[in-house]
PDB file of N, CA and C in Angstrom:
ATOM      1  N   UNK A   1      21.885  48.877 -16.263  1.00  0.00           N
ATOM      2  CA  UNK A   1      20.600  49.463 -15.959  1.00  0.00           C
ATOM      3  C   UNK A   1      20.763  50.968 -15.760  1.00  0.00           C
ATOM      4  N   UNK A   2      19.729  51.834 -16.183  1.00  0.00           N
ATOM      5  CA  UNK A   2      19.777  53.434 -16.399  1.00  0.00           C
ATOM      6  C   UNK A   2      19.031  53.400 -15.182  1.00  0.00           C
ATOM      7  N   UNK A   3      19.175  54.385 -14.536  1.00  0.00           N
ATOM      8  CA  UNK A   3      17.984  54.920 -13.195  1.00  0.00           C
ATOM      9  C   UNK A   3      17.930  56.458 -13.799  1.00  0.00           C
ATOM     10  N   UNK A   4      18.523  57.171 -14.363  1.00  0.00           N
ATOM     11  CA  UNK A   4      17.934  58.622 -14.750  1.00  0.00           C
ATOM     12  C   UNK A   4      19.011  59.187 -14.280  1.00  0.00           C
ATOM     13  N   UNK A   5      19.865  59.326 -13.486  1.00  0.00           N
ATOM     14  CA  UNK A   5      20.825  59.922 -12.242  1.00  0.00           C
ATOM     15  C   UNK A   5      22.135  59.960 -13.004  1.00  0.00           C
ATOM     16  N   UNK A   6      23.072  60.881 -12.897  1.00  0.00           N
ATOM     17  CA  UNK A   6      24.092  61.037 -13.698  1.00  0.00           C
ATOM     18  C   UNK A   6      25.060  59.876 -13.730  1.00  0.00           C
ATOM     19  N   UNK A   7      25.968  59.423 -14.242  1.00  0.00           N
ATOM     20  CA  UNK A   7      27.090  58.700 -14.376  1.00  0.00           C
ATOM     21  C   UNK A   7      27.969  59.428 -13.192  1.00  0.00           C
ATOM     22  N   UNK A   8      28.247  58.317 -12.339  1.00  0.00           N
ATOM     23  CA  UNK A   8      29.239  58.192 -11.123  1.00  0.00           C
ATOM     24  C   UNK A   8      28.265  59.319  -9.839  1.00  0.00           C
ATOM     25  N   UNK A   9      26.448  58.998  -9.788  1.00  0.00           N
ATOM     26  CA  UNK A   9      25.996  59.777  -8.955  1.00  0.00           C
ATOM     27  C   UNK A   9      26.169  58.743  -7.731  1.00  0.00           C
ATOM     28  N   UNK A  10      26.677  58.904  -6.464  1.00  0.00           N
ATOM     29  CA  UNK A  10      26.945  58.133  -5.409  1.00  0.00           C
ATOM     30  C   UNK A  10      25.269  56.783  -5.603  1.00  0.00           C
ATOM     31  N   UNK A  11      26.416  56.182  -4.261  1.00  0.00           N
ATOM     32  CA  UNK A  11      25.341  54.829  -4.897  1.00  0.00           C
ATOM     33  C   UNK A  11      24.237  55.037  -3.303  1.00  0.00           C
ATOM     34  N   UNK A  12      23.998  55.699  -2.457  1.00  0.00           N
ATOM     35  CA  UNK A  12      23.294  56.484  -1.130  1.00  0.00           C
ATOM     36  C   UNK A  12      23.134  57.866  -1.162  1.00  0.00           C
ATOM     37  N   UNK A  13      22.053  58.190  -1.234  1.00  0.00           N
ATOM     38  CA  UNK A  13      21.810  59.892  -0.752  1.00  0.00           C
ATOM     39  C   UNK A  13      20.558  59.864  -0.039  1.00  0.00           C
ATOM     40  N   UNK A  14      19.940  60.317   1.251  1.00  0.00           N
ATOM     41  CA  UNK A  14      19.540  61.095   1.982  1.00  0.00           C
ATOM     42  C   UNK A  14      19.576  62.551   2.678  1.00  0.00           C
ATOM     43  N   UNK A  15      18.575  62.907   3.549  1.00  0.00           N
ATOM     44  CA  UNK A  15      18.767  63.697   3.991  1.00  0.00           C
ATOM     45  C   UNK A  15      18.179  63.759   5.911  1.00  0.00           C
ATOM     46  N   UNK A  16      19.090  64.620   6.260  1.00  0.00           N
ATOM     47  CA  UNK A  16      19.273  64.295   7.896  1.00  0.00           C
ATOM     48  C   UNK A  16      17.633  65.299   8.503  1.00  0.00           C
ATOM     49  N   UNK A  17      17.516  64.732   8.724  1.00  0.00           N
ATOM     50  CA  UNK A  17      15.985  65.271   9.652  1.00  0.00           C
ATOM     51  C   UNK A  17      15.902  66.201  10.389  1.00  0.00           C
ATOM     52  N   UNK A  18      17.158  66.146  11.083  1.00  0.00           N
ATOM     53  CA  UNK A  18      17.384  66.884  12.131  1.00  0.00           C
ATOM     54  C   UNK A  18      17.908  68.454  11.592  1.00  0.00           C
ATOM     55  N   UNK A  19      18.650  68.513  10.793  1.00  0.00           N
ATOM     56  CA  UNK A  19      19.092  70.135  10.234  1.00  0.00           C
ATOM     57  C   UNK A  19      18.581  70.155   8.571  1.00  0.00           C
ATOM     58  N   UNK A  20      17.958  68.905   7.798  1.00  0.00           N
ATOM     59  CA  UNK A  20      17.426  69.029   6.378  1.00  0.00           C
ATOM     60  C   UNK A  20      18.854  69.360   5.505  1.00  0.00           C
ATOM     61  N   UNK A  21      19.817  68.842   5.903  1.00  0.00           N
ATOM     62  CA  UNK A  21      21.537  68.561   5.196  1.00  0.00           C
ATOM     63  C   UNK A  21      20.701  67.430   4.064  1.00  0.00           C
ATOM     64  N   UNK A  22      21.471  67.760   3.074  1.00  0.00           N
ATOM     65  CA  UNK A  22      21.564  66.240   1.973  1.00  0.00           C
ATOM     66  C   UNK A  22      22.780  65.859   2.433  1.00  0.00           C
ATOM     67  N   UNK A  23      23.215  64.085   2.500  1.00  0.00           N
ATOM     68  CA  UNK A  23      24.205  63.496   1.924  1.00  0.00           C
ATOM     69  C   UNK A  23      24.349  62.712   1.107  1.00  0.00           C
ATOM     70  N   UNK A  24      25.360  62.206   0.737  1.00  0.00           N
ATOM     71  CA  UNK A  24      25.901  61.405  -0.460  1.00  0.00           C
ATOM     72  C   UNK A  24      27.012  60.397  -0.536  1.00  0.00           C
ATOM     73  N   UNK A  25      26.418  58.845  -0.445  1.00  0.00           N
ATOM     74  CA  UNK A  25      27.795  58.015   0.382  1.00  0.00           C
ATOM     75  C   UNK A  25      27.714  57.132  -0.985  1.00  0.00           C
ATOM     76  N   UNK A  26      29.542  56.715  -1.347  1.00  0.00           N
ATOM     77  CA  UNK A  26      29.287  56.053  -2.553  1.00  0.00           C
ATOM     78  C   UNK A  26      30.018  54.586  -1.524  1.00  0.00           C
ATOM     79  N   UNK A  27      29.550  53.739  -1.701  1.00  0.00           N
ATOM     80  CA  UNK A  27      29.514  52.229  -1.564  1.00  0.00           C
ATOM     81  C   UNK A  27      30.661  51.542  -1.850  1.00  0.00           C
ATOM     82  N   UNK A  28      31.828  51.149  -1.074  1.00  0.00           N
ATOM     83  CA  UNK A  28      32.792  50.445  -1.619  1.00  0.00           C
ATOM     84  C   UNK A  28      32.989  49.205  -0.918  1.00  0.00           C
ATOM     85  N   UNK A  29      33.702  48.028  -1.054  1.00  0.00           N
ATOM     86  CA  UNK A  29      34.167  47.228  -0.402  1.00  0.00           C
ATOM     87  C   UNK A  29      35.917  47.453  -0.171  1.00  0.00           C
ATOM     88  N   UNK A  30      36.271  47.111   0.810  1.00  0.00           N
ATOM     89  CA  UNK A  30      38.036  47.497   1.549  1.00  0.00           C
ATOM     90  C   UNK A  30      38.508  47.607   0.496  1.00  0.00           C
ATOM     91  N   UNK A  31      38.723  46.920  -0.848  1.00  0.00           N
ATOM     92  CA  UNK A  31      39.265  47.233  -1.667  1.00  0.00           C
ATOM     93  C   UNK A  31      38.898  47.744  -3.388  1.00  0.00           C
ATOM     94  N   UNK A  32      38.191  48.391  -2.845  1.00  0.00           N
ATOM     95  CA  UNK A  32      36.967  48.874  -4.647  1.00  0.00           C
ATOM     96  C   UNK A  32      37.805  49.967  -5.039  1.00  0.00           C
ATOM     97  N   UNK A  33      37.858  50.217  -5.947  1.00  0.00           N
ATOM     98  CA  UNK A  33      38.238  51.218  -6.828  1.00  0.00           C
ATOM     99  C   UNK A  33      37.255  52.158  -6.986  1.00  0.00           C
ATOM    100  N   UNK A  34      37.613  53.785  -6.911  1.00  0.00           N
ATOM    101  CA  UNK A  34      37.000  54.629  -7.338  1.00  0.00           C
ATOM    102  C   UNK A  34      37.032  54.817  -8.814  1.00  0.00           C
ATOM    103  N   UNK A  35      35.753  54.870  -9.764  1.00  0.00           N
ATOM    104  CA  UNK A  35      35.882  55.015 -11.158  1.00  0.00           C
ATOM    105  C   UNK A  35      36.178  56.880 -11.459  1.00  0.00           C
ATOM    106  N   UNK A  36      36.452  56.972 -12.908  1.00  0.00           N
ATOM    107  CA  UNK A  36      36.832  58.539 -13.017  1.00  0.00           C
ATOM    108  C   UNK A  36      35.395  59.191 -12.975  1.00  0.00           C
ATOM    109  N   UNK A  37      34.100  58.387 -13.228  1.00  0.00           N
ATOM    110  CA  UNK A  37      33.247  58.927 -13.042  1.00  0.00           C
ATOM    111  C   UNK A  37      32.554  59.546 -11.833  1.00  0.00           C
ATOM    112  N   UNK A  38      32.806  58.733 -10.879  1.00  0.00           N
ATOM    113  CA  UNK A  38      32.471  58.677  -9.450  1.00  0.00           C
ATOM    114  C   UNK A  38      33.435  60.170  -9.018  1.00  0.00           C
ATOM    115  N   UNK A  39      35.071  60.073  -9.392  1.00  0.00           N
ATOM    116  CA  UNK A  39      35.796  61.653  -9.078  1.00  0.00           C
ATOM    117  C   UNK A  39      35.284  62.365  -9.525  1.00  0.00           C
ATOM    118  N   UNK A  40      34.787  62.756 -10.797  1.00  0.00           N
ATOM    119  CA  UNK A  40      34.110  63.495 -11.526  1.00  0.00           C
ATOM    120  C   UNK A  40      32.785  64.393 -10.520  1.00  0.00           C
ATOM    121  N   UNK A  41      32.143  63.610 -10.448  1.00  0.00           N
ATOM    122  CA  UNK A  41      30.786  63.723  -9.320  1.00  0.00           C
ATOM    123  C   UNK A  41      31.414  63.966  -7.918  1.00  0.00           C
ATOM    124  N   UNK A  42      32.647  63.816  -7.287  1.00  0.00           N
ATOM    125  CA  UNK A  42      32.954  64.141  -6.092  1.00  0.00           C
ATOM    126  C   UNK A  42      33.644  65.511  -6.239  1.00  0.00           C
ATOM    127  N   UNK A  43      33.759  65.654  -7.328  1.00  0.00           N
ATOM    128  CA  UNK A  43      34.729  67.027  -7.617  1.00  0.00           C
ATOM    129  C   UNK A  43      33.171  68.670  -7.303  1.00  0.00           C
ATOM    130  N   UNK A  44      32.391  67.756  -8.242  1.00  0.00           N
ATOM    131  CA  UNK A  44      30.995  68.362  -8.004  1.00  0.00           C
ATOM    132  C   UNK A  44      30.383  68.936  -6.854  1.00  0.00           C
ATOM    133  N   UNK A  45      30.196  67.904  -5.839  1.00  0.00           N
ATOM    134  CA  UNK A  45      30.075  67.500  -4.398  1.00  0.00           C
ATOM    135  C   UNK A  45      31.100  68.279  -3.059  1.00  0.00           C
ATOM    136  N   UNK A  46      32.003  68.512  -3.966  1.00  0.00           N
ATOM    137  CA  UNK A  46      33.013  69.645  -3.438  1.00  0.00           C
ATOM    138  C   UNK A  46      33.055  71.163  -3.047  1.00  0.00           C
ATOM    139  N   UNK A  47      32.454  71.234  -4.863  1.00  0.00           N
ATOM    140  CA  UNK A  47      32.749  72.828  -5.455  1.00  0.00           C
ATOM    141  C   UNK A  47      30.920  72.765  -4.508  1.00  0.00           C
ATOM    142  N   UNK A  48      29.613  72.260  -3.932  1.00  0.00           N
ATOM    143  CA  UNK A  48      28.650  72.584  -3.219  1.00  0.00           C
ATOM    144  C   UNK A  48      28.954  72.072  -1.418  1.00  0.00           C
ATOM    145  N   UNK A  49      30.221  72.182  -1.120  1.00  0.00           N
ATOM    146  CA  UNK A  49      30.351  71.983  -0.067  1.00  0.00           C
ATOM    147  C   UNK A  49      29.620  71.096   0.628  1.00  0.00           C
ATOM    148  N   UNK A  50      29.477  70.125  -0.415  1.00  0.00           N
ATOM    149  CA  UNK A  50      28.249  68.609   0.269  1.00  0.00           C
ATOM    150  C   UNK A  50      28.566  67.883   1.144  1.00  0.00           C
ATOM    151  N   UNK A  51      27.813  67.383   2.104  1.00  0.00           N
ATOM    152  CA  UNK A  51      27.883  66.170   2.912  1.00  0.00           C
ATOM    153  C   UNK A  51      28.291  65.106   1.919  1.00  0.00           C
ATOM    154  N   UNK A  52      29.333  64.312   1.726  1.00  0.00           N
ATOM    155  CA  UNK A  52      29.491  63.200   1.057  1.00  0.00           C
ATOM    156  C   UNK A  52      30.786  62.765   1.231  1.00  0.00           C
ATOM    157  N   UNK A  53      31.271  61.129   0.850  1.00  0.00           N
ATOM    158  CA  UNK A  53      32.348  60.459   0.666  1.00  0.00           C
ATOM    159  C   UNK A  53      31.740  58.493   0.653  1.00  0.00           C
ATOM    160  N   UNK A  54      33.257  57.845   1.339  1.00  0.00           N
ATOM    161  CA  UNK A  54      33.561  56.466   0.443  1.00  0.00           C
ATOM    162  C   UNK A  54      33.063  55.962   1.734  1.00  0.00           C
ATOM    163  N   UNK A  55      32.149  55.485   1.775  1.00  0.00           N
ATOM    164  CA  UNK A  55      31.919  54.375   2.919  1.00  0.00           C
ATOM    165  C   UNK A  55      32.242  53.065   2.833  1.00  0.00           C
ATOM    166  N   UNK A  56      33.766  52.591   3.608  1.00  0.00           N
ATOM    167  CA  UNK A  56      34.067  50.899   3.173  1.00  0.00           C
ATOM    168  C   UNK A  56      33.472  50.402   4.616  1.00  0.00           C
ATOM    169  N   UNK A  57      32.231  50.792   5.149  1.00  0.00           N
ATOM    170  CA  UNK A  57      32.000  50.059   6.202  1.00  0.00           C
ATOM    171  C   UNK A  57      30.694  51.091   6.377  1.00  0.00           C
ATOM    172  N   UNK A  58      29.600  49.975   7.891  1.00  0.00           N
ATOM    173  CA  UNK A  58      28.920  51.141   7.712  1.00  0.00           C
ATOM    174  C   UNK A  58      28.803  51.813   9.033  1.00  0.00           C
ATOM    175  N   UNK A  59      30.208  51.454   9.505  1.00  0.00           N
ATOM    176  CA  UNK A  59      30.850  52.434  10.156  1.00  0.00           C
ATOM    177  C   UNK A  59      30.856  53.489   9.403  1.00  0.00           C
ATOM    178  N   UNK A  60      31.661  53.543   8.422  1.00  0.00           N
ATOM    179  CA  UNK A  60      32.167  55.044   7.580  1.00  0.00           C
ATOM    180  C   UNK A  60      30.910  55.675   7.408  1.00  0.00           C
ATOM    181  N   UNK A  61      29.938  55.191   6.518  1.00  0.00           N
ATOM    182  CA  UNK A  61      28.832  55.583   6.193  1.00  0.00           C
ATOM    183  C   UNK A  61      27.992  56.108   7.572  1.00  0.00           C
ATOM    184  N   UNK A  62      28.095  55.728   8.787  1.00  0.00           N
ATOM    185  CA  UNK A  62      27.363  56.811   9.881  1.00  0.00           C
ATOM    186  C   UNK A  62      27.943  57.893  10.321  1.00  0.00           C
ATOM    187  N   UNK A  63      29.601  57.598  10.009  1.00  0.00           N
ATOM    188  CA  UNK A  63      30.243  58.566  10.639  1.00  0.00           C
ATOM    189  C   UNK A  63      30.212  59.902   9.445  1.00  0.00           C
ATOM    190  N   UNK A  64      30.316  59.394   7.932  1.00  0.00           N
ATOM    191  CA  UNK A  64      29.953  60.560   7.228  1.00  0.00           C
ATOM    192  C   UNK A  64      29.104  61.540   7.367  1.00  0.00           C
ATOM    193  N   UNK A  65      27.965  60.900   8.240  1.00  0.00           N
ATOM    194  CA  UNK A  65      26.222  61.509   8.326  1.00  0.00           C
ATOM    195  C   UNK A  65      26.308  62.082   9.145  1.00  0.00           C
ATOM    196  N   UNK A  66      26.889  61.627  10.332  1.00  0.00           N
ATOM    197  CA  UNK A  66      26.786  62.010  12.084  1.00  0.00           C
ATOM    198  C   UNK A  66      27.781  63.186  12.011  1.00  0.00           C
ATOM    199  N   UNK A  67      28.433  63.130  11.746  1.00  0.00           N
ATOM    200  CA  UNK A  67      29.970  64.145  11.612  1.00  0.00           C
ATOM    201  C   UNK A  67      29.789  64.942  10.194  1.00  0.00           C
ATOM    202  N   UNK A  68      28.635  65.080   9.574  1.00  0.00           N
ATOM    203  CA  UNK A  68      28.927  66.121   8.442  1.00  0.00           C
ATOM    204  C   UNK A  68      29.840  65.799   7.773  1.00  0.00           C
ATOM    205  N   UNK A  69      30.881  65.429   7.285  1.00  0.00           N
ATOM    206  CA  UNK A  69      31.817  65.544   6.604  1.00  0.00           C
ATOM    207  C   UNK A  69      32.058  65.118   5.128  1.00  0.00           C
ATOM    208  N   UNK A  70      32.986  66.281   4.696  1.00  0.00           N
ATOM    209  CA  UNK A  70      32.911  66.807   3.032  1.00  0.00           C
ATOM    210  C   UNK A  70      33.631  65.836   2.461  1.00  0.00           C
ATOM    211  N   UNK A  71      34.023  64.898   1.737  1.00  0.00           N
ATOM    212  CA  UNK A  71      35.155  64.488   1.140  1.00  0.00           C
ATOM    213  C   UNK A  71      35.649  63.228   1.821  1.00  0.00           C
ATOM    214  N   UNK A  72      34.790  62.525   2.342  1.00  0.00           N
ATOM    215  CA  UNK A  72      35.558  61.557   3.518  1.00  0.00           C
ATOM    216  C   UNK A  72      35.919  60.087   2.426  1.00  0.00           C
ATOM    217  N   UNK A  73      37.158  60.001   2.669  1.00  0.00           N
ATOM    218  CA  UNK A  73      37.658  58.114   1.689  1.00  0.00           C
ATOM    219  C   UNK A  73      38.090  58.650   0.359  1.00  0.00           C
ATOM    220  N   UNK A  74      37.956  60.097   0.045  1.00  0.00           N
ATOM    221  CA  UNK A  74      38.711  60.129  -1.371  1.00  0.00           C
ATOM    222  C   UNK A  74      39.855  60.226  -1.202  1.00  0.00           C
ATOM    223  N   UNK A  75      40.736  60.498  -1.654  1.00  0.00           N
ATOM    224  CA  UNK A  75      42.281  60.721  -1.948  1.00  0.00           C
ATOM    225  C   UNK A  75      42.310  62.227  -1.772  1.00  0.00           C
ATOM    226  N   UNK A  76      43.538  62.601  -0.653  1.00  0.00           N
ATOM    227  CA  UNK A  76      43.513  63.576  -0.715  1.00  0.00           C
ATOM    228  C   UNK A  76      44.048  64.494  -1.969  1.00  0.00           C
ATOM    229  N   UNK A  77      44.343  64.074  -2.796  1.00  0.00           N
ATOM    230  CA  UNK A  77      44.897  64.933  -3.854  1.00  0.00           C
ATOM    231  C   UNK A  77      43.544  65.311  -4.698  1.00  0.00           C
ATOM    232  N   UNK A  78      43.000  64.166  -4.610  1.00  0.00           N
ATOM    233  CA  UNK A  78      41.203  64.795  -5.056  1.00  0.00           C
ATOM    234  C   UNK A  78      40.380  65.708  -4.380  1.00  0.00           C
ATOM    235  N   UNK A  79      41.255  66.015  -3.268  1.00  0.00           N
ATOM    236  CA  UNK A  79      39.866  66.684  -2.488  1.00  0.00           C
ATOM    237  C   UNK A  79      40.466  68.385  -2.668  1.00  0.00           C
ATOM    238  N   UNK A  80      41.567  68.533  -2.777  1.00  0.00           N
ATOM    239  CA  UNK A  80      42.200  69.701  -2.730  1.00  0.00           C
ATOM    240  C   UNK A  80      42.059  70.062  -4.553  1.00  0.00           C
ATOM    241  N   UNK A  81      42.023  69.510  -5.483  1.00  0.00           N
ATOM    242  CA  UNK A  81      41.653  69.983  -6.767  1.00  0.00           C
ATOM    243  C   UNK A  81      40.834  70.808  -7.249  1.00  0.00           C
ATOM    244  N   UNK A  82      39.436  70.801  -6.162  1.00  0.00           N
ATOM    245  CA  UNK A  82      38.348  71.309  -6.465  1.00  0.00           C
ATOM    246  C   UNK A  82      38.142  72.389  -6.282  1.00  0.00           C
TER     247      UNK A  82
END
């Protein structure tokens, strides 16, 4: 199924009410694989200093939101590329 949205665009995006931040949480289970498309789009998400990362819980996924944070669940060798 097409939704319009690029190849590997996270599978959650909002925005926080409180300061009008976008984020961007891509959806995994404990053991999902990140596709090259999904790095591709986090590399993106990088180079705009975005709120985004891997939420395997939705623990992760509040703490991405609540805590701002850039890059959270990728690999660090991905996060330093960008």
């Amino acid at each position: 199924m097409r939704t319009g949205l690029p190849n590997g665009f996270p599978d959650l995006f909002g925005m926080k009410m409180a300061n009008g931040k976008a984020f961007y949480i891509e959806v995994k289970t404990p053991t999902g694989k990140i596709q090259p498309d999904q790095i591709a789009f986090h590399h993106e998400l990088m180079h705009a200093h975005a709120v985004h990362g891997i939420a395997r819980s939705v623990e992760d996924a509040i703490k991405i939101v609540d805590e701002e944070l850039v890059g959270f669940g990728y690999p660090k060798e991905d996060i330093w590329l960008c």
